[in-house]
C-alpha atoms as a PDB file:
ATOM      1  CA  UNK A   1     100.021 165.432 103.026  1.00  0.00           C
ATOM      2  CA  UNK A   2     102.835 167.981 103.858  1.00  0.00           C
ATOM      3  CA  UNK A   3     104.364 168.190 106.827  1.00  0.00           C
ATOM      4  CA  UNK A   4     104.529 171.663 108.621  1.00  0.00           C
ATOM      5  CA  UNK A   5     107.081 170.954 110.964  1.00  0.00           C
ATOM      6  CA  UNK A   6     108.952 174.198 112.028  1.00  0.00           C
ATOM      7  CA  UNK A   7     107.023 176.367 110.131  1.00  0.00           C
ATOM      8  CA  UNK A   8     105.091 179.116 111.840  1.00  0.00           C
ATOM      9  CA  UNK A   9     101.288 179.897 110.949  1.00  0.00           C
ATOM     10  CA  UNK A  10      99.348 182.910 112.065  1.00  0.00           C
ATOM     11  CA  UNK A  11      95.653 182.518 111.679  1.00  0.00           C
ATOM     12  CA  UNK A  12      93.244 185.740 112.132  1.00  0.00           C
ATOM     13  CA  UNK A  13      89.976 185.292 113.304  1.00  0.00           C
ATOM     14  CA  UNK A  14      90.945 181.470 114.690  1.00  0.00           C
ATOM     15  CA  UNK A  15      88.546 181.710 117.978  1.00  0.00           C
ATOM     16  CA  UNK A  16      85.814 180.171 115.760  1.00  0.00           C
ATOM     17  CA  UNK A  17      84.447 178.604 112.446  1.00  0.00           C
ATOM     18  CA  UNK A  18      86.942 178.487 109.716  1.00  0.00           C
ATOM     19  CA  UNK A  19      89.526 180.105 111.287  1.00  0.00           C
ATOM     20  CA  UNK A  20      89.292 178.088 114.288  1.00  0.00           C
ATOM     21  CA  UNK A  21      89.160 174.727 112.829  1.00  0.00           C
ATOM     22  CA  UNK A  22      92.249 175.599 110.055  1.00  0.00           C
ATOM     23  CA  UNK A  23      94.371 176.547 113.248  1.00  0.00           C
ATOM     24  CA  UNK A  24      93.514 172.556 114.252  1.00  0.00           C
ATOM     25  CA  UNK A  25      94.564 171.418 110.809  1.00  0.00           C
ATOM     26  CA  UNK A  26      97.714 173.434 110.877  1.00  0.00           C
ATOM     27  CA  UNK A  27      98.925 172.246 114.164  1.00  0.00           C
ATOM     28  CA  UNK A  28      97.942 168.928 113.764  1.00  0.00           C
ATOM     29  CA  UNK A  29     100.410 169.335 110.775  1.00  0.00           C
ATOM     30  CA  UNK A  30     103.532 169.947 113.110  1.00  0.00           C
ATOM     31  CA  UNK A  31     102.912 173.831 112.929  1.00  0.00           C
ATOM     32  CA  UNK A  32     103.592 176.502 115.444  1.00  0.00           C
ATOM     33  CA  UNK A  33      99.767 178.334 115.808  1.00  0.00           C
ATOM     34  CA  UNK A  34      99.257 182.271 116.845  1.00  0.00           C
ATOM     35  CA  UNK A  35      95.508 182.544 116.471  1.00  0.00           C
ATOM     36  CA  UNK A  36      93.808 186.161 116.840  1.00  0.00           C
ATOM     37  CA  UNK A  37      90.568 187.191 117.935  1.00  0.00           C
ATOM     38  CA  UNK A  38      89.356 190.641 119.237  1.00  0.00           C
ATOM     39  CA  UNK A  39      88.458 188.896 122.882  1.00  0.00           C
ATOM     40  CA  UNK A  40      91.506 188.704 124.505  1.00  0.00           C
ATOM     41  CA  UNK A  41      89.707 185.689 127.191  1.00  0.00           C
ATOM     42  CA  UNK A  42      87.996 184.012 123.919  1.00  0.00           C
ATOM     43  CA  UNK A  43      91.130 183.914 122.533  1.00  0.00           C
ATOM     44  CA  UNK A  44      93.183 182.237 125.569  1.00  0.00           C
ATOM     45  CA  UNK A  45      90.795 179.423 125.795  1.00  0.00           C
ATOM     46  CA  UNK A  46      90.268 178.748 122.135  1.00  0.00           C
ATOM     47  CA  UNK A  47      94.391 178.248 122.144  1.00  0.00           C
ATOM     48  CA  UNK A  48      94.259 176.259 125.115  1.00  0.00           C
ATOM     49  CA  UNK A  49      91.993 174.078 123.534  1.00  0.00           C
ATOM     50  CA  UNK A  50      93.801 173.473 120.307  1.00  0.00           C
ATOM     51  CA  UNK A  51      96.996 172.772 122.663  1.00  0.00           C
ATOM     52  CA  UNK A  52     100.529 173.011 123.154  1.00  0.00           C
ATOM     53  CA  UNK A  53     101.413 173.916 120.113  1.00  0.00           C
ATOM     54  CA  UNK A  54      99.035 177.186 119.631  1.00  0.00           C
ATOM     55  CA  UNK A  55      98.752 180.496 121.768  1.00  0.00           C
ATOM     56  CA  UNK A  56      96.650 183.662 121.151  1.00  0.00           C
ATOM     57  CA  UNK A  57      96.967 187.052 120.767  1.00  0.00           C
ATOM     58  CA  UNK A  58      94.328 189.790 121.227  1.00  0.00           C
ATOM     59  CA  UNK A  59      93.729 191.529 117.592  1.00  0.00           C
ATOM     60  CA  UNK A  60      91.185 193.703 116.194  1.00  0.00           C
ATOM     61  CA  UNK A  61      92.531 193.821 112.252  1.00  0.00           C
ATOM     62  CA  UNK A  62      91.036 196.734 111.803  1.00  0.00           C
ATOM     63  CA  UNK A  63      93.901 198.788 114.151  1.00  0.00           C
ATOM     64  CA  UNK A  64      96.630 198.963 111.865  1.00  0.00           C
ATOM     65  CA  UNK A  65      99.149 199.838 114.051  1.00  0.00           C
ATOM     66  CA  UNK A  66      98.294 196.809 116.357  1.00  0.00           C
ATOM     67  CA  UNK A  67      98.371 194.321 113.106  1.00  0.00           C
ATOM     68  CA  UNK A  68     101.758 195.536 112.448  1.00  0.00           C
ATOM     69  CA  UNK A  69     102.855 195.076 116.183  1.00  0.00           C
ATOM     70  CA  UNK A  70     101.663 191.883 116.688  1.00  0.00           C
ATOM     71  CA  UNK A  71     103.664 190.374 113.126  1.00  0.00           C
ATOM     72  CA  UNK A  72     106.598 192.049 114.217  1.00  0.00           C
ATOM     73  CA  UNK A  73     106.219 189.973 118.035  1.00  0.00           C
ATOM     74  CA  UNK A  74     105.504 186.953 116.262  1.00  0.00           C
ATOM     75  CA  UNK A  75     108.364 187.118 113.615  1.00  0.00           C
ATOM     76  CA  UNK A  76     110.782 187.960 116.749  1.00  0.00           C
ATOM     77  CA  UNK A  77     109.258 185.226 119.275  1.00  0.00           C
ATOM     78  CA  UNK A  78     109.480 182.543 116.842  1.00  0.00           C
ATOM     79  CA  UNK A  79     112.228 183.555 113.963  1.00  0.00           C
ATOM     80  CA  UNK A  80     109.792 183.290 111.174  1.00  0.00           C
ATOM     81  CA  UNK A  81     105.910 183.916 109.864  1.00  0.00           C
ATOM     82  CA  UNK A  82     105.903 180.983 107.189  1.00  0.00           C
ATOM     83  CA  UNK A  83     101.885 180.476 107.285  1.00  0.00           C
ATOM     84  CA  UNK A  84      99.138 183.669 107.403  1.00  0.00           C
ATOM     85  CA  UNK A  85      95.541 182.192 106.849  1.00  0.00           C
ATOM     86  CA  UNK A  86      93.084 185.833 106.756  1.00  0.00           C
ATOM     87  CA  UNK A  87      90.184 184.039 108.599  1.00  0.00           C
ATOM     88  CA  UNK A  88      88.874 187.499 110.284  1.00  0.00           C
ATOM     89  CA  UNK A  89      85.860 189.015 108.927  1.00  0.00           C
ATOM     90  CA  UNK A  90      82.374 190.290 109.687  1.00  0.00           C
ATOM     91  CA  UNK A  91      78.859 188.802 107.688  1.00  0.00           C
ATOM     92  CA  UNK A  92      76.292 192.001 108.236  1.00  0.00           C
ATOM     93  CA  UNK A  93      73.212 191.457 106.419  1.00  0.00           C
ATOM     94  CA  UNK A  94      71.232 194.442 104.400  1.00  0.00           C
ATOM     95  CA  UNK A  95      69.476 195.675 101.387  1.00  0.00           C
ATOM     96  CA  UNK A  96      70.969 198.342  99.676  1.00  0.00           C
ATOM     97  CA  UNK A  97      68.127 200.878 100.507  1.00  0.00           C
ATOM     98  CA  UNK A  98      68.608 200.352 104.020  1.00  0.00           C
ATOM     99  CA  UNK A  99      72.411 200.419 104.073  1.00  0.00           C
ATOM    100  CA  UNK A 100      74.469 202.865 106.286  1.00  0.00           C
ATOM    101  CA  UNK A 101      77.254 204.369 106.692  1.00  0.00           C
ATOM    102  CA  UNK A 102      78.299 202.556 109.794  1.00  0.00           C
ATOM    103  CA  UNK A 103      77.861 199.006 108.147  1.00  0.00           C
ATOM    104  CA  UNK A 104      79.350 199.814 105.010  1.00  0.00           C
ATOM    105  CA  UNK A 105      82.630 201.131 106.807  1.00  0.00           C
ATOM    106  CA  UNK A 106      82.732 198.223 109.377  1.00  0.00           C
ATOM    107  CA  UNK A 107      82.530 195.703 107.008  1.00  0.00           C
ATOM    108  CA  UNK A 108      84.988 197.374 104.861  1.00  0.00           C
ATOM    109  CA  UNK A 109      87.336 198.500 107.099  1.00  0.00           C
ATOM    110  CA  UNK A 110      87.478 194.902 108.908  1.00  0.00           C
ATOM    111  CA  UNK A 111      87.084 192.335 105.429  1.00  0.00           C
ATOM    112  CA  UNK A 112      88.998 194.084 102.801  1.00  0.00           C
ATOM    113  CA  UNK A 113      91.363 196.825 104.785  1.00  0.00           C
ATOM    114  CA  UNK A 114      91.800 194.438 107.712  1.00  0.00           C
ATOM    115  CA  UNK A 115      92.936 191.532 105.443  1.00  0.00           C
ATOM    116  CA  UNK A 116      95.371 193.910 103.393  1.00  0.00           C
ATOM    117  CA  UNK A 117      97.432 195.040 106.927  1.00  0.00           C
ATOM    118  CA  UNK A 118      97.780 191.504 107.521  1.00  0.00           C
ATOM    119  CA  UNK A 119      99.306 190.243 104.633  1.00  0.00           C
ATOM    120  CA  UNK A 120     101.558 193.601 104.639  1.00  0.00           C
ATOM    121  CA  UNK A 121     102.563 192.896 107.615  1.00  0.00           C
ATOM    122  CA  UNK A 122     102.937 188.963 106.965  1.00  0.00           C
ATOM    123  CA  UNK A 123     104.500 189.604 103.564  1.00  0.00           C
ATOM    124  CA  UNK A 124     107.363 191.354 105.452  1.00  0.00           C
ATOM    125  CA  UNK A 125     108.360 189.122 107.508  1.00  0.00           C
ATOM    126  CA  UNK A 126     107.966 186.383 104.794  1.00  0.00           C
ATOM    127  CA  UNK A 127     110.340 188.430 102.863  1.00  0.00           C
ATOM    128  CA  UNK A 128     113.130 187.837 105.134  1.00  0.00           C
ATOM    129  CA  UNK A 129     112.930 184.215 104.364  1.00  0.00           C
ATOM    130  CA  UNK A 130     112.138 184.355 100.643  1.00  0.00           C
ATOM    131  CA  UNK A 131     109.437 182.128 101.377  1.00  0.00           C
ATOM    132  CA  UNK A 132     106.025 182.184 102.971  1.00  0.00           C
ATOM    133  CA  UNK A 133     101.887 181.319 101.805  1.00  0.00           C
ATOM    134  CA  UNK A 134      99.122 183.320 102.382  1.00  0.00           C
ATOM    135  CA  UNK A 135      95.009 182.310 102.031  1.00  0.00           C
ATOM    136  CA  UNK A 136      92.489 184.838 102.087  1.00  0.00           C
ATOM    137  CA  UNK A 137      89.339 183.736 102.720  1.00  0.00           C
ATOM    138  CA  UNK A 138      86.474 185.229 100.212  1.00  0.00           C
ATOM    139  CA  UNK A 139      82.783 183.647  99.081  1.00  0.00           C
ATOM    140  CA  UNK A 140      81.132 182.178  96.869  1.00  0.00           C
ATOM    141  CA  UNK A 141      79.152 185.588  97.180  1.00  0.00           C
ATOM    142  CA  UNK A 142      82.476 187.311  96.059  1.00  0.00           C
ATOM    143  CA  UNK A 143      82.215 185.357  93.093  1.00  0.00           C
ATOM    144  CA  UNK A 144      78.034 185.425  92.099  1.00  0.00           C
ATOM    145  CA  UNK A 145      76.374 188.306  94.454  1.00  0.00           C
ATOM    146  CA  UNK A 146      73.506 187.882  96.589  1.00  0.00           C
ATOM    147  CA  UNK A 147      70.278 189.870  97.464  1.00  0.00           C
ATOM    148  CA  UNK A 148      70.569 191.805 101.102  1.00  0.00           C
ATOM    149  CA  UNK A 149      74.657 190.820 100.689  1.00  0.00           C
ATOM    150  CA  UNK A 150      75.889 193.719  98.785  1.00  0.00           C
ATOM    151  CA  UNK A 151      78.714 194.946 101.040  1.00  0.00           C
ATOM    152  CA  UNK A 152      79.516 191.820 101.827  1.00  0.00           C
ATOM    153  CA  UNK A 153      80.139 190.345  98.319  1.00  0.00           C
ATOM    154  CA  UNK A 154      81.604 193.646  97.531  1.00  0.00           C
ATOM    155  CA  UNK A 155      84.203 192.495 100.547  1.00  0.00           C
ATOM    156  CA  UNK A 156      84.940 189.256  99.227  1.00  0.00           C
ATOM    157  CA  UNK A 157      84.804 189.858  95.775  1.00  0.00           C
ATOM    158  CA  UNK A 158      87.960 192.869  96.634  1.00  0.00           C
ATOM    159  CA  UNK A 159      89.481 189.941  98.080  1.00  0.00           C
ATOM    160  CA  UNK A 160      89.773 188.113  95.588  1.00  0.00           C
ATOM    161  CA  UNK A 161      91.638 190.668  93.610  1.00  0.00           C
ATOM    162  CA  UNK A 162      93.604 191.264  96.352  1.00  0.00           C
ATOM    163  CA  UNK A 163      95.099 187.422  96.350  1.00  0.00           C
ATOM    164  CA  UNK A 164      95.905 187.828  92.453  1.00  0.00           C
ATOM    165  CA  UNK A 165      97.653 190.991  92.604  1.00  0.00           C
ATOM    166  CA  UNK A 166      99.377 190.109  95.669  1.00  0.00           C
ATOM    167  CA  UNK A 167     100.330 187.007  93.844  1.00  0.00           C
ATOM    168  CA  UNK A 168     101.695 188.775  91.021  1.00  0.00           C
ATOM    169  CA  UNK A 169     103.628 191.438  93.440  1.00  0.00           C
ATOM    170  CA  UNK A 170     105.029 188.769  95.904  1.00  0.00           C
ATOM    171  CA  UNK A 171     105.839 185.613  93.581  1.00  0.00           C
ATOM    172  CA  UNK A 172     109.124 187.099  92.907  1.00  0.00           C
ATOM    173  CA  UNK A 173     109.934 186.930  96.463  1.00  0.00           C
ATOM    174  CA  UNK A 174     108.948 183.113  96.957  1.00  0.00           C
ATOM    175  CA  UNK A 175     105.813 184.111  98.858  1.00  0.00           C
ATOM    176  CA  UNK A 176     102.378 182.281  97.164  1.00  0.00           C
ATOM    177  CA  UNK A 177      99.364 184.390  97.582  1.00  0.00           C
ATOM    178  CA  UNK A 178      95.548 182.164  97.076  1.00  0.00           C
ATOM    179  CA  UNK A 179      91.981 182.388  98.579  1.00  0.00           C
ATOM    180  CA  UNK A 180      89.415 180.226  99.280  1.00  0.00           C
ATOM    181  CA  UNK A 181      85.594 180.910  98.583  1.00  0.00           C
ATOM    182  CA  UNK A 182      83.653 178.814 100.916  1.00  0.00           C
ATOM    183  CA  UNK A 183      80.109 178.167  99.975  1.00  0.00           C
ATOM    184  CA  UNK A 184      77.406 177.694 102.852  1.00  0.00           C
ATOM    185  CA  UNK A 185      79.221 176.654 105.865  1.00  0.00           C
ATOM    186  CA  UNK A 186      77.827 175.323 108.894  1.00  0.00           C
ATOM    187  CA  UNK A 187      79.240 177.948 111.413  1.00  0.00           C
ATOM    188  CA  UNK A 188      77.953 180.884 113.807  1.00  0.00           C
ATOM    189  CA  UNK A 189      78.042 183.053 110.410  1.00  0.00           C
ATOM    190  CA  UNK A 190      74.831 181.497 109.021  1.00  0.00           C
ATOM    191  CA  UNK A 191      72.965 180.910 112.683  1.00  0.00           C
ATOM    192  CA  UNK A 192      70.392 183.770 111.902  1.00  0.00           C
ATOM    193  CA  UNK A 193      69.902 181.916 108.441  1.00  0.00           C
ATOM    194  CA  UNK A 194      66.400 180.261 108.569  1.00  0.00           C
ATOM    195  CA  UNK A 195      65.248 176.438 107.792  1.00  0.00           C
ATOM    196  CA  UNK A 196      63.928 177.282 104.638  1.00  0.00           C
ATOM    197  CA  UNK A 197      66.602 179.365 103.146  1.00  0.00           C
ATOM    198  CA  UNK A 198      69.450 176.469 104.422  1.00  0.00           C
ATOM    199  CA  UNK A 199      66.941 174.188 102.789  1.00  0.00           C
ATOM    200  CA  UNK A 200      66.845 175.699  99.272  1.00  0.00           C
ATOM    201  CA  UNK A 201      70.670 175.581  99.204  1.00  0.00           C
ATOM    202  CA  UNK A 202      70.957 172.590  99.819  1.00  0.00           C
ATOM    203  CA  UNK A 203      68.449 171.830  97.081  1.00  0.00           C
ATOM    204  CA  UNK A 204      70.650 173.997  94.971  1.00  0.00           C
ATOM    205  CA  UNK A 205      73.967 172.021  95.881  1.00  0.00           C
ATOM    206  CA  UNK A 206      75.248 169.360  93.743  1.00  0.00           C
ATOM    207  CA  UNK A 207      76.209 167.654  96.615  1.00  0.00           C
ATOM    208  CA  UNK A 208      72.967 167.791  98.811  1.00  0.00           C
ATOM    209  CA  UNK A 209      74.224 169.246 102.064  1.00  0.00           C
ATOM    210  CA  UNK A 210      75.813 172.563 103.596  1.00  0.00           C
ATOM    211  CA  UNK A 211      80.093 172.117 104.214  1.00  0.00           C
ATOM    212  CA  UNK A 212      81.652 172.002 107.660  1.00  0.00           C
ATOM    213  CA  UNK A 213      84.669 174.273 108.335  1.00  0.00           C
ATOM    214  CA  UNK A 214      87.129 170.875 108.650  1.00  0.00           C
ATOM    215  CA  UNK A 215      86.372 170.726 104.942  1.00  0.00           C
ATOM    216  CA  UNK A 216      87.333 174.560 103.949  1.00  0.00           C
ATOM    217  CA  UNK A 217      90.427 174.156 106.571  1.00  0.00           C
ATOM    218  CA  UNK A 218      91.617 170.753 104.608  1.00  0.00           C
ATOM    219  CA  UNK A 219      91.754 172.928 101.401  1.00  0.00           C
ATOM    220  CA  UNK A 220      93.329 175.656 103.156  1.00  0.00           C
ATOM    221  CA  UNK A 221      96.090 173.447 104.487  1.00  0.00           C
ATOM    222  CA  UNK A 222      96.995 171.572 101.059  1.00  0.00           C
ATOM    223  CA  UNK A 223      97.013 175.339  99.955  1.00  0.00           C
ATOM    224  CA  UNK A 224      99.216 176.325 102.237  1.00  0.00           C
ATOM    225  CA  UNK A 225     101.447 173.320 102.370  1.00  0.00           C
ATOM    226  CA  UNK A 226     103.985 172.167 100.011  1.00  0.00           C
ATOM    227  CA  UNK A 227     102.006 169.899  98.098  1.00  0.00           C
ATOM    228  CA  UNK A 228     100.961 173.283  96.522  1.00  0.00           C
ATOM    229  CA  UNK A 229     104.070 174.649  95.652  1.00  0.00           C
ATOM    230  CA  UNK A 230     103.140 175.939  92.341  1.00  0.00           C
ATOM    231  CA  UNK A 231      99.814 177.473  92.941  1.00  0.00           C
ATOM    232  CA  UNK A 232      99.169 180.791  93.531  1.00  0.00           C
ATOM    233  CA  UNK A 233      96.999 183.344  92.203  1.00  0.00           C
ATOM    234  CA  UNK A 234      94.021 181.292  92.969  1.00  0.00           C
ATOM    235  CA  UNK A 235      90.535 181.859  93.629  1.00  0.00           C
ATOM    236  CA  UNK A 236      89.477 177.908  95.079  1.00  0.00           C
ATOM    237  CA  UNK A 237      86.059 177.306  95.018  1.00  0.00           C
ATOM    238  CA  UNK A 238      84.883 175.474  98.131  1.00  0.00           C
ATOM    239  CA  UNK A 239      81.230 174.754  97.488  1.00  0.00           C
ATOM    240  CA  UNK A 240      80.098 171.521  97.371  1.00  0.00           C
ATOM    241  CA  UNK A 241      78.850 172.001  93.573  1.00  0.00           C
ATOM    242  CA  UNK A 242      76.470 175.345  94.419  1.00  0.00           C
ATOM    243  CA  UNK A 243      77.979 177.675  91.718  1.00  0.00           C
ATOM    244  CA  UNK A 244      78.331 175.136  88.441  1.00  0.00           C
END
């Protein structure tokens, strides 16, 4: 397993799920953690949590003059941005005739726009090193749609083109650009989710069962790590066997 010793991660939306449980990973690893959240209390006590070797900064990705501010702090506090996992995001549910504007925009403006800033503003500092990895984190619904999901999916599926042109623009600077596409994870995400729908997935799994976010944050570190050196480009499935 690599060792991230002296590297320096930032993880967006690490207060919870994914995010939160990657951060853990990552540290565990020998990194240096900033998590971001748009509570700046959450965020304090999810850092103190993960220990000495995380703190937390107050973010809401969709202020792009505040993503850029808070890279630049981080690059100048600790020297380097070697790490950015793109955990933030928003899961709004609707059917397309009962869309509106408001939803579309939000989700929009936080999944896809958000995530862009961040790896601009990661990328840069990454730059300066000639090294650096980045994980986006899209969906399975990205990949196959779903009914009531449509700006969502549309969200993930734009990041996963974002991770292979980003690859393509970055490689040449030593920076590795991947994402993830988690299948049904047991987090906050899915808590509205009812027995019987959690039930059919699992049906529909190869594996039998729904993933944990320690799972999606192993992948995420391997991705991230050295071990993966000569990946990038990647869209990593993360299912359990649901889309075969």
């Amino acid at each position: 397993m690599s060792s991230f010793d002296g590297r320096v991660a930032v993880v967006t939306g690490g207060t919870r799920g994914i995010g939160f449980a990657t951060a853990a990973a990552l540290a565990s690893s020998g990194a240096t953690v900033v998590i971001t959240g748009r509570d700046a209390g959450v965020v304090a006590e999810r850092a103190a949590e993960l220990g000495s070797r995380v703190s937390g900064v107050a973010l809401d990705v969709t202020d792009s003059a505040a993503v850029k501010d808070v890279f630049k702090a981080v690059a100048k506090e600790h020297g380097r941005i070697d790490v950015l996992v793109a955990s933030a995001g928003v899961l709004e549910g609707g059917l397309i005739g009962m869309l509106t504007d408001d939803h579309v925009g939000t989700t929009l403006a936080t999944n896809v726009a958000g995530t862009i800033a961040c790896v601009q503003a990661a990328a840069r500092a990454m730059m300066r090193k000639r090294s650096g990895s980045i994980v986006l984190l899209g969906s399975i619904v990205g990949e196959r749609g779903n009914a009531g999901q449509t700006v969502y999916a549309a969200s993930k599926a734009a990041l996963s083109a974002t991770a292979k042109s980003a690859a393509k623009e970055l490689g040449r600077h030593g920076i590795r650009v991947n994402a993830v596409a988690p299948g049904v994870i047991r987090t906050d995400l899915i808590a509205e989710q009812s027995d019987e729908v959690l039930a059919k997935v699992q049906a529909d799994t190869a594996l039998g069962r729904l993933g944990t976010p320690e799972e999606v944050a192993a992948v995420i570190r391997f991705l991230v790590g050295d071990d993966a050196s000569f990946v990038t480009g990647q869209v990593l499935g993360i299912d359990g066997g649901l889309v075969l």
